[in-house]
N, C-alpha and C. Protein backbone atom coordinates (compact mmCIF):
# COMPACT_ATOMS: atom_id res chain seq x y z
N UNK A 1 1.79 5.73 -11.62
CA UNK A 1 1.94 6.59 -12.75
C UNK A 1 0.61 6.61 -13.49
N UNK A 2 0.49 7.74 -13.88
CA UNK A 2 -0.85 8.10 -14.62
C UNK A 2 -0.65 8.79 -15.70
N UNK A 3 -1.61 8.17 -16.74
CA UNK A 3 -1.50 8.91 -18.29
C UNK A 3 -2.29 8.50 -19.04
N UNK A 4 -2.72 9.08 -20.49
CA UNK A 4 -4.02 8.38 -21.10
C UNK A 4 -3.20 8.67 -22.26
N UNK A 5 -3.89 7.95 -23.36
CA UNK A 5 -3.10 7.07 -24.16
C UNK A 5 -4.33 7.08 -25.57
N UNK A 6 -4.31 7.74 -26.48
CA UNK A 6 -5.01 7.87 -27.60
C UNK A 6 -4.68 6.89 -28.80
N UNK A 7 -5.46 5.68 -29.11
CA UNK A 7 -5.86 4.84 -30.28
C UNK A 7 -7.00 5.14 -30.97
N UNK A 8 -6.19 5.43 -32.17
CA UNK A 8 -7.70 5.80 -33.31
C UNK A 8 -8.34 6.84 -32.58
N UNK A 9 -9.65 6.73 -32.45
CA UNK A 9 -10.75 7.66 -32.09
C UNK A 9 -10.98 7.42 -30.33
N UNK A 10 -10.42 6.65 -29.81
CA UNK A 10 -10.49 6.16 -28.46
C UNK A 10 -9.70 6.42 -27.69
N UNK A 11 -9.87 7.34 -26.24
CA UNK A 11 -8.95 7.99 -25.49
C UNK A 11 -8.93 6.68 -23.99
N UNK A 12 -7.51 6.05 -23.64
CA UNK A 12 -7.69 5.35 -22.50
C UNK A 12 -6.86 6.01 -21.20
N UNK A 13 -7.50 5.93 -20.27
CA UNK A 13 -6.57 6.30 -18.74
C UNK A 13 -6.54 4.98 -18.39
N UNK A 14 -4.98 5.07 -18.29
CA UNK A 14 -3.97 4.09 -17.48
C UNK A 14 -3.65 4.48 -16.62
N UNK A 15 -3.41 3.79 -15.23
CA UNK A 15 -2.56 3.98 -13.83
C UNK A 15 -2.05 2.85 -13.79
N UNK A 16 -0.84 2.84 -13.47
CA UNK A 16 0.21 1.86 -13.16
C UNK A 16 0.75 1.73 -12.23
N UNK A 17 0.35 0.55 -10.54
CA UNK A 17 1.21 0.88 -10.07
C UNK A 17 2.06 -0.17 -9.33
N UNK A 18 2.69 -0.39 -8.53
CA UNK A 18 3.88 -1.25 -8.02
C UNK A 18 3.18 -1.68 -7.21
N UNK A 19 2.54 -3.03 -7.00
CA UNK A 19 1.19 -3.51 -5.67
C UNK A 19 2.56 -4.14 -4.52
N UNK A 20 3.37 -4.58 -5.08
CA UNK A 20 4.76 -5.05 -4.50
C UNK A 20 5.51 -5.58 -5.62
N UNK A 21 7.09 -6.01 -5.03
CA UNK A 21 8.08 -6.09 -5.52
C UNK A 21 8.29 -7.09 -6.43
N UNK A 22 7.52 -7.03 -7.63
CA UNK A 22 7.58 -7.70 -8.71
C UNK A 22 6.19 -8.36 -8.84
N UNK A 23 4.77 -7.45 -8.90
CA UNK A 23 3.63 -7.56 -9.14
C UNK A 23 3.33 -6.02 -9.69
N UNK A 24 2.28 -5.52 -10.74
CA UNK A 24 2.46 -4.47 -10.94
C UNK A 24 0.72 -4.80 -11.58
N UNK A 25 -0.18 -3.28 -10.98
CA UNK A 25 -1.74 -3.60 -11.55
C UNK A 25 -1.49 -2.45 -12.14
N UNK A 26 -2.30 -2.71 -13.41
CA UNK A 26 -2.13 -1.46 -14.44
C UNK A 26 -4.16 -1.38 -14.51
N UNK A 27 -4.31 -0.12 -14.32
CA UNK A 27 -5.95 -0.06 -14.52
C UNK A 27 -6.05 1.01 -16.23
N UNK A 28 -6.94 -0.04 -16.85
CA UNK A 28 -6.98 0.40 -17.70
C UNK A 28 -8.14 0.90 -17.98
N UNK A 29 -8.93 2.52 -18.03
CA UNK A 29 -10.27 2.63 -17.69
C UNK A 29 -10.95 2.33 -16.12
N UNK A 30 -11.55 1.50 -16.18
CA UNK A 30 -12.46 0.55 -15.04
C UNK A 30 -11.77 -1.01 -15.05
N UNK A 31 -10.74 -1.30 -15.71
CA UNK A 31 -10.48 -2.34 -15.56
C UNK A 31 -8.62 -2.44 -15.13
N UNK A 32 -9.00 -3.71 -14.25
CA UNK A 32 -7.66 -4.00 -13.75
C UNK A 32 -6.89 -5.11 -14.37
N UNK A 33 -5.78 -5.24 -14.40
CA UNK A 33 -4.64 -6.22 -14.78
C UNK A 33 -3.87 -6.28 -14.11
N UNK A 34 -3.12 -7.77 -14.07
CA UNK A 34 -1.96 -7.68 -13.18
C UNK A 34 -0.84 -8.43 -14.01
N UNK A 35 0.44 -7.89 -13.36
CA UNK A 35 1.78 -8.73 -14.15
C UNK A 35 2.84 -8.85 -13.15
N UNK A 36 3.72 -10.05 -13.40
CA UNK A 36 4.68 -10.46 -12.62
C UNK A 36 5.81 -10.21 -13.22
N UNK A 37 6.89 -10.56 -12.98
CA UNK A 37 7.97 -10.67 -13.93
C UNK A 37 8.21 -11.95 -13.95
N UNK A 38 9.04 -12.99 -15.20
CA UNK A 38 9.25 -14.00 -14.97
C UNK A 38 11.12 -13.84 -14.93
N UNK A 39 11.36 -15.45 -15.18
CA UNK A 39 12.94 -15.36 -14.60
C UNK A 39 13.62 -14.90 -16.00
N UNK A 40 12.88 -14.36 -17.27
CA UNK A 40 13.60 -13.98 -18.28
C UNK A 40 13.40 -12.39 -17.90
N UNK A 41 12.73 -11.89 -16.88
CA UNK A 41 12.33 -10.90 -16.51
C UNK A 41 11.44 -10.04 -18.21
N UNK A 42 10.56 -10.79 -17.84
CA UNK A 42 9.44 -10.55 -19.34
C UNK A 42 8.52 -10.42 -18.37
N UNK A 43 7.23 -9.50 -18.82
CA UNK A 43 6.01 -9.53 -18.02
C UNK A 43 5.47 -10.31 -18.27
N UNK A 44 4.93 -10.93 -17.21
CA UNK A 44 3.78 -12.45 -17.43
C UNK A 44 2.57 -11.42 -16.54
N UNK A 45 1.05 -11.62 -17.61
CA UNK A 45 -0.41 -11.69 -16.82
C UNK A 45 0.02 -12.34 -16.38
N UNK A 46 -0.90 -12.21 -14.87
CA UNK A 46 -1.47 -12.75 -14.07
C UNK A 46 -3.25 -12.82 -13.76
N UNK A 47 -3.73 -13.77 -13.87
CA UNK A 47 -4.99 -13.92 -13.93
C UNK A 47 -5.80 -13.80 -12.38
N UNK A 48 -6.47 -13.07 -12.23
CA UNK A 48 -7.24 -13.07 -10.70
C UNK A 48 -7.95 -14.05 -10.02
N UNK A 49 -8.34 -15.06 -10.93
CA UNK A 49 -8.85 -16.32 -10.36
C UNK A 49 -7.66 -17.07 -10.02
N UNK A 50 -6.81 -17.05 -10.69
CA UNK A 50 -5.19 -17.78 -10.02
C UNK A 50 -5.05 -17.37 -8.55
N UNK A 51 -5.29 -16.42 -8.34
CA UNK A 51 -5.05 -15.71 -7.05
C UNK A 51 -6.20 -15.39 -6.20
N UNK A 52 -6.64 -16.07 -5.51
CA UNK A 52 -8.74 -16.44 -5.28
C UNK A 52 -8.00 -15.15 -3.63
N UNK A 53 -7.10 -15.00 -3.06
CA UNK A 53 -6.97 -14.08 -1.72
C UNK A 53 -6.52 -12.84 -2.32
N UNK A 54 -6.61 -12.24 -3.74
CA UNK A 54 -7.21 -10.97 -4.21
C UNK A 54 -7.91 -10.30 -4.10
N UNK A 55 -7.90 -9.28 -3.79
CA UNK A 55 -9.39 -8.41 -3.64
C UNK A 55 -9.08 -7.21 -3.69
N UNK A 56 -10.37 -6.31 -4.41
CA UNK A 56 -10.08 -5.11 -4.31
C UNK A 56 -10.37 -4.51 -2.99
N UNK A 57 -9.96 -3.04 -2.49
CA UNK A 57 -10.46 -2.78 -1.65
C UNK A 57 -11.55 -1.49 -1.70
N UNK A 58 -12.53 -1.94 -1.20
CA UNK A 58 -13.86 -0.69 -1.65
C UNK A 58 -13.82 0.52 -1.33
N UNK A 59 -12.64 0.77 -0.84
CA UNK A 59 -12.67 2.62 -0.96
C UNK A 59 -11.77 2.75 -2.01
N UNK A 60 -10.76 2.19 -2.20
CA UNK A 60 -9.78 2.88 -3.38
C UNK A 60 -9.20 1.94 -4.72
N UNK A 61 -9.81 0.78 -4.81
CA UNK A 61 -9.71 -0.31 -5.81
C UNK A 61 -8.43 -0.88 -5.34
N UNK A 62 -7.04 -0.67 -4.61
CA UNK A 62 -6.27 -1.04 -3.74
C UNK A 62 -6.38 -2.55 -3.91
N UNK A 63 -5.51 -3.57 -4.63
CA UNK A 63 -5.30 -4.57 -4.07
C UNK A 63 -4.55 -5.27 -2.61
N UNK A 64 -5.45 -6.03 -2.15
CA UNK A 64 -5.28 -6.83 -0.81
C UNK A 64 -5.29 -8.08 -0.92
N UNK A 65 -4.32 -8.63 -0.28
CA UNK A 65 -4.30 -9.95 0.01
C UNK A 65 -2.65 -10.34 0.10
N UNK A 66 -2.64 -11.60 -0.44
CA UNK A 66 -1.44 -12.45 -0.27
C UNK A 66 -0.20 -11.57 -1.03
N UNK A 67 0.33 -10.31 -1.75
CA UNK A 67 1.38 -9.69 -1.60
C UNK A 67 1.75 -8.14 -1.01
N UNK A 68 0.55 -8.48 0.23
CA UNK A 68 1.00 -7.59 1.08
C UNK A 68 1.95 -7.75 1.76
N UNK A 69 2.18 -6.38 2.31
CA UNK A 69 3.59 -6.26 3.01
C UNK A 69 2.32 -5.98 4.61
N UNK A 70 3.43 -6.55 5.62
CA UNK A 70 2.67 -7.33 7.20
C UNK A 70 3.39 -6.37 8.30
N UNK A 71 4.24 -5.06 7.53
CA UNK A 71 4.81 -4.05 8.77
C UNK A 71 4.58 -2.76 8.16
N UNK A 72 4.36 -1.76 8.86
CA UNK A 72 4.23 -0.31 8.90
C UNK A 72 5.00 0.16 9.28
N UNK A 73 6.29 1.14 8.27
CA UNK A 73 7.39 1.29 8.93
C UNK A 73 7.42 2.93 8.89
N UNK A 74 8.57 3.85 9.46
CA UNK A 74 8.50 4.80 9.75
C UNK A 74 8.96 5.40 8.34
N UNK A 75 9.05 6.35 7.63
CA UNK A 75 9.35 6.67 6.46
C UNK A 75 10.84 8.05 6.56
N UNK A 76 10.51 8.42 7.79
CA UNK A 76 11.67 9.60 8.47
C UNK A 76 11.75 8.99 10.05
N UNK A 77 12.69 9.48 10.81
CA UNK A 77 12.71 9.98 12.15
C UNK A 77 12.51 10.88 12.46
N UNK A 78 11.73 10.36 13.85
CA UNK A 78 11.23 11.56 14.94
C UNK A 78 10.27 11.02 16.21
N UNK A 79 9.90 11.72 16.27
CA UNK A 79 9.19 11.63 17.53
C UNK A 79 7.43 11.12 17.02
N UNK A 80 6.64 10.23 17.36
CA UNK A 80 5.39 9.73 17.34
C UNK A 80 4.65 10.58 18.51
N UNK A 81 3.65 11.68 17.78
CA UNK A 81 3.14 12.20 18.58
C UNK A 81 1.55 11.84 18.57
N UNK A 82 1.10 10.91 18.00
CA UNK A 82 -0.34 10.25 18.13
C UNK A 82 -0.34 9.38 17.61
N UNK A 83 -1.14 8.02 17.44
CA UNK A 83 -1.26 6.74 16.99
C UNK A 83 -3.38 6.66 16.59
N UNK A 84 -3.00 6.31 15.65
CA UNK A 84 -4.86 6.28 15.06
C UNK A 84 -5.16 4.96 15.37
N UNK A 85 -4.66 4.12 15.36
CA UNK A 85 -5.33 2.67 15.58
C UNK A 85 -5.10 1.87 16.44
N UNK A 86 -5.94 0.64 17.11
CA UNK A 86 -5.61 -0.09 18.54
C UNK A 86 -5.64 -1.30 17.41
N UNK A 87 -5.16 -2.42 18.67
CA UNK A 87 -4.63 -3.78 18.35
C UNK A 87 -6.09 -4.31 17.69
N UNK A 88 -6.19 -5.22 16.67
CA UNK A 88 -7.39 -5.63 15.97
C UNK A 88 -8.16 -4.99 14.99
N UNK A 89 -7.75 -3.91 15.13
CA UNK A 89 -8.23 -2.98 14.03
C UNK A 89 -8.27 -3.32 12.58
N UNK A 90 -8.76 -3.51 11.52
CA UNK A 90 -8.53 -3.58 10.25
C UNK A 90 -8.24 -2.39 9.58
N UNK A 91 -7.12 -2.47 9.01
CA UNK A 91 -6.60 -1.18 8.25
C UNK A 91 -6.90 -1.57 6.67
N UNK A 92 -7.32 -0.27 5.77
CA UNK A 92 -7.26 -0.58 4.31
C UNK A 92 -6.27 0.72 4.00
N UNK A 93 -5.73 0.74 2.29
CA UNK A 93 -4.84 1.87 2.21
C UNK A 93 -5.64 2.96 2.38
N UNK A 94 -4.95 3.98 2.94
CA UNK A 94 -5.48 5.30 2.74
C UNK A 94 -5.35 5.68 4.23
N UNK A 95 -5.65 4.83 5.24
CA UNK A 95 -5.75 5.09 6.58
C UNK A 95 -4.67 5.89 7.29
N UNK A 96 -5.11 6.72 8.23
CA UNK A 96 -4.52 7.37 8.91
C UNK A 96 -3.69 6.30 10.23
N UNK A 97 -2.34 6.26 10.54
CA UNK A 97 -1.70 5.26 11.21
C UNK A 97 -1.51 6.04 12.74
N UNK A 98 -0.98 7.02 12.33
CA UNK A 98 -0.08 8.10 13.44
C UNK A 98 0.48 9.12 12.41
N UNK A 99 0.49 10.46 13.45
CA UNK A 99 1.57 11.28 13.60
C UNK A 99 3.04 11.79 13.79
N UNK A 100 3.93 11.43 12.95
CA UNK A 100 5.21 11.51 13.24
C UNK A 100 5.80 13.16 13.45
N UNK A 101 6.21 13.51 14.56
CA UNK A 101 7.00 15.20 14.86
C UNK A 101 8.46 14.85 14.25
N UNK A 102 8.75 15.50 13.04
CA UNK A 102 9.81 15.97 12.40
C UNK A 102 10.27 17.08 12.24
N UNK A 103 11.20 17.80 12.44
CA UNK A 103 12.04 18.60 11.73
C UNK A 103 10.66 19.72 12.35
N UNK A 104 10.15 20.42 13.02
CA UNK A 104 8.92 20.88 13.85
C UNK A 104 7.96 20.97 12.80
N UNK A 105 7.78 19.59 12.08
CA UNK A 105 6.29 19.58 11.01
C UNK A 105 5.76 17.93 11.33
N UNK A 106 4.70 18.25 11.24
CA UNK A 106 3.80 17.10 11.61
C UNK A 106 3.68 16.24 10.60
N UNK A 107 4.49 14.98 10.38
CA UNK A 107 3.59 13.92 9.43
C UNK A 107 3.00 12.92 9.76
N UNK A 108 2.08 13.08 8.64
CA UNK A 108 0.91 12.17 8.83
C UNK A 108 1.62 10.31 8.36
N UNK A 109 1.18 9.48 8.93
CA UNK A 109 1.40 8.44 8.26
C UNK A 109 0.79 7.50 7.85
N UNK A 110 0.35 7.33 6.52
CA UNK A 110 -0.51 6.65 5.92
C UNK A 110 -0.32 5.37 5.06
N UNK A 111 -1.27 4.22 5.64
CA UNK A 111 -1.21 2.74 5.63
C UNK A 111 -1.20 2.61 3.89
N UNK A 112 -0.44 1.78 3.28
CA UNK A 112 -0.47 1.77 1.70
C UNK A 112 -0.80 0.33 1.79
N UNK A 113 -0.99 -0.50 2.48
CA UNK A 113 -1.64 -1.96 2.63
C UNK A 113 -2.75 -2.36 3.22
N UNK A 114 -3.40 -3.54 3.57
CA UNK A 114 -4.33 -4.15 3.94
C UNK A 114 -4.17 -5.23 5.20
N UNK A 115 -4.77 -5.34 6.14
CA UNK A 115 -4.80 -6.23 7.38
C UNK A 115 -5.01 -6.03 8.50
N UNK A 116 -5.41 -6.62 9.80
CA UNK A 116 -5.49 -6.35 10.79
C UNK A 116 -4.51 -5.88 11.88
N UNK A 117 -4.45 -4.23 12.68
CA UNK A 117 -3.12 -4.33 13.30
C UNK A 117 -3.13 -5.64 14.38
N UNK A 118 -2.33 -6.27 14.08
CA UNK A 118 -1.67 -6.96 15.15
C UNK A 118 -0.53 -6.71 16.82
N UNK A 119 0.38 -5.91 16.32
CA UNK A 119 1.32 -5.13 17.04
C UNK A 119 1.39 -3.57 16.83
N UNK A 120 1.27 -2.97 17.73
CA UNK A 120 1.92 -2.24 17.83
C UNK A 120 3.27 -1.43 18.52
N UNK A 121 3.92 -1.36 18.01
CA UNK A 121 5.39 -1.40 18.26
C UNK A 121 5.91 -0.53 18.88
N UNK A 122 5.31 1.40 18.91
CA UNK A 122 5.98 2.14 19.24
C UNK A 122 4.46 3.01 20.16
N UNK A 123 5.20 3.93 21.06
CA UNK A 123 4.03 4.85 22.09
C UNK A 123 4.28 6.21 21.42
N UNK A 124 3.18 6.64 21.91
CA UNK A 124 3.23 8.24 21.80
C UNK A 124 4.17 9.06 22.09
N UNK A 125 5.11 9.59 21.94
CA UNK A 125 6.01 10.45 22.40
C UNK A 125 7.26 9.73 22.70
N UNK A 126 7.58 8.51 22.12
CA UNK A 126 8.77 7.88 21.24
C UNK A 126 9.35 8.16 20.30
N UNK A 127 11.00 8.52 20.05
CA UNK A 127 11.48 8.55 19.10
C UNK A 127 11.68 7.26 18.40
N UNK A 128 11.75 7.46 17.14
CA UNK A 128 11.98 6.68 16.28
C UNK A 128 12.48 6.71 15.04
N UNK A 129 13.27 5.56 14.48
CA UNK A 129 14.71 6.00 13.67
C UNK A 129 13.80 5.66 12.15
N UNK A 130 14.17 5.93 11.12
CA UNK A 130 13.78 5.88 9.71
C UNK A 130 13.57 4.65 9.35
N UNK A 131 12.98 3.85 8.97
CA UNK A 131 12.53 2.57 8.67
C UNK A 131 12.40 1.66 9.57
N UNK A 132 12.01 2.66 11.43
CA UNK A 132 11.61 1.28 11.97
C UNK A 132 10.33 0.97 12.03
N UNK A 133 9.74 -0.53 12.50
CA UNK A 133 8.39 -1.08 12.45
C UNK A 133 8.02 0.04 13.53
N UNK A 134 6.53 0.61 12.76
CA UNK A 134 6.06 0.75 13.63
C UNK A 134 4.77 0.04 13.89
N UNK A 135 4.34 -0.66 13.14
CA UNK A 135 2.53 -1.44 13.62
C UNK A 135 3.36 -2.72 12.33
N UNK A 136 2.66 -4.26 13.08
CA UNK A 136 2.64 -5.37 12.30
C UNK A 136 1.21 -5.67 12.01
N UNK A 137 1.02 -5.92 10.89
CA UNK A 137 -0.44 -6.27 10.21
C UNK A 137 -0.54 -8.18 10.43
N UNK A 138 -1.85 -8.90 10.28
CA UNK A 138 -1.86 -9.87 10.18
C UNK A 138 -2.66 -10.18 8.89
């Protein structure tokens, strides 16, 4: 989510977004923050030196590391009509994964995490059902 936010004489852009399931980086300007929830479900900072396997990633500020998610799953069914990456590959977000044939429209499927493919799970011209793995990251 994106929006800017006027104090006094000072205009800020915020993006907010869900890095995973109960971590959330809010960029404020050029700067990043992070928050957890605790068990009163209150936001707790989180500090980036707490977390030293943080990192941004240099094409899209994208945090990587330890609450990534380690599978690439299908988002619809259909048919896989190309695959962009071989085993070892390092993926960052933004990457092109494969081609899924739906409904006779082509989607693209694009990596929202960080890691090396490890597996890949499905071939070219395989169907495949809505949330299955298709590539495991390491």
């Amino acid at each position: 989510m994106r929006t800017k936010i006027k104090i006094g004489k000072n205009t800020y852009h915020i993006d907010i977004s869900e890095i995973k399931e109960n971590l959330l980086k809010i960029r404020v300007d050029d700067e990043d923050y992070f928050f957890t929830e605790d068990r009163s479900q209150n936001l707790v900072p989180i500090e980036r030196k707490d977390y030293p396997s943080l990192k941004d990633s240099s094409d899209n500020g994208a945090v990587c590391g330890v609450f990534e998610e380690k599978e690439i799953r299908a988002p619809i069914a259909g048919t896989i009509s190309k695959i962009y990456v071989r085993k070892g590959e390092e993926v960052k977000p933004g990457k092109l994964i494969a081609t899924l044939l739906s409904m006779k429209m082509e989607n693209e499927i694009i990596s929202e995490t960080c890691g090396k493919v490890k597996e890949i799970k499905v071939k070219e011209g395989q169907f495949i059902n809505t949330n299955e793995v298709l590539i495991t990251l390491e």
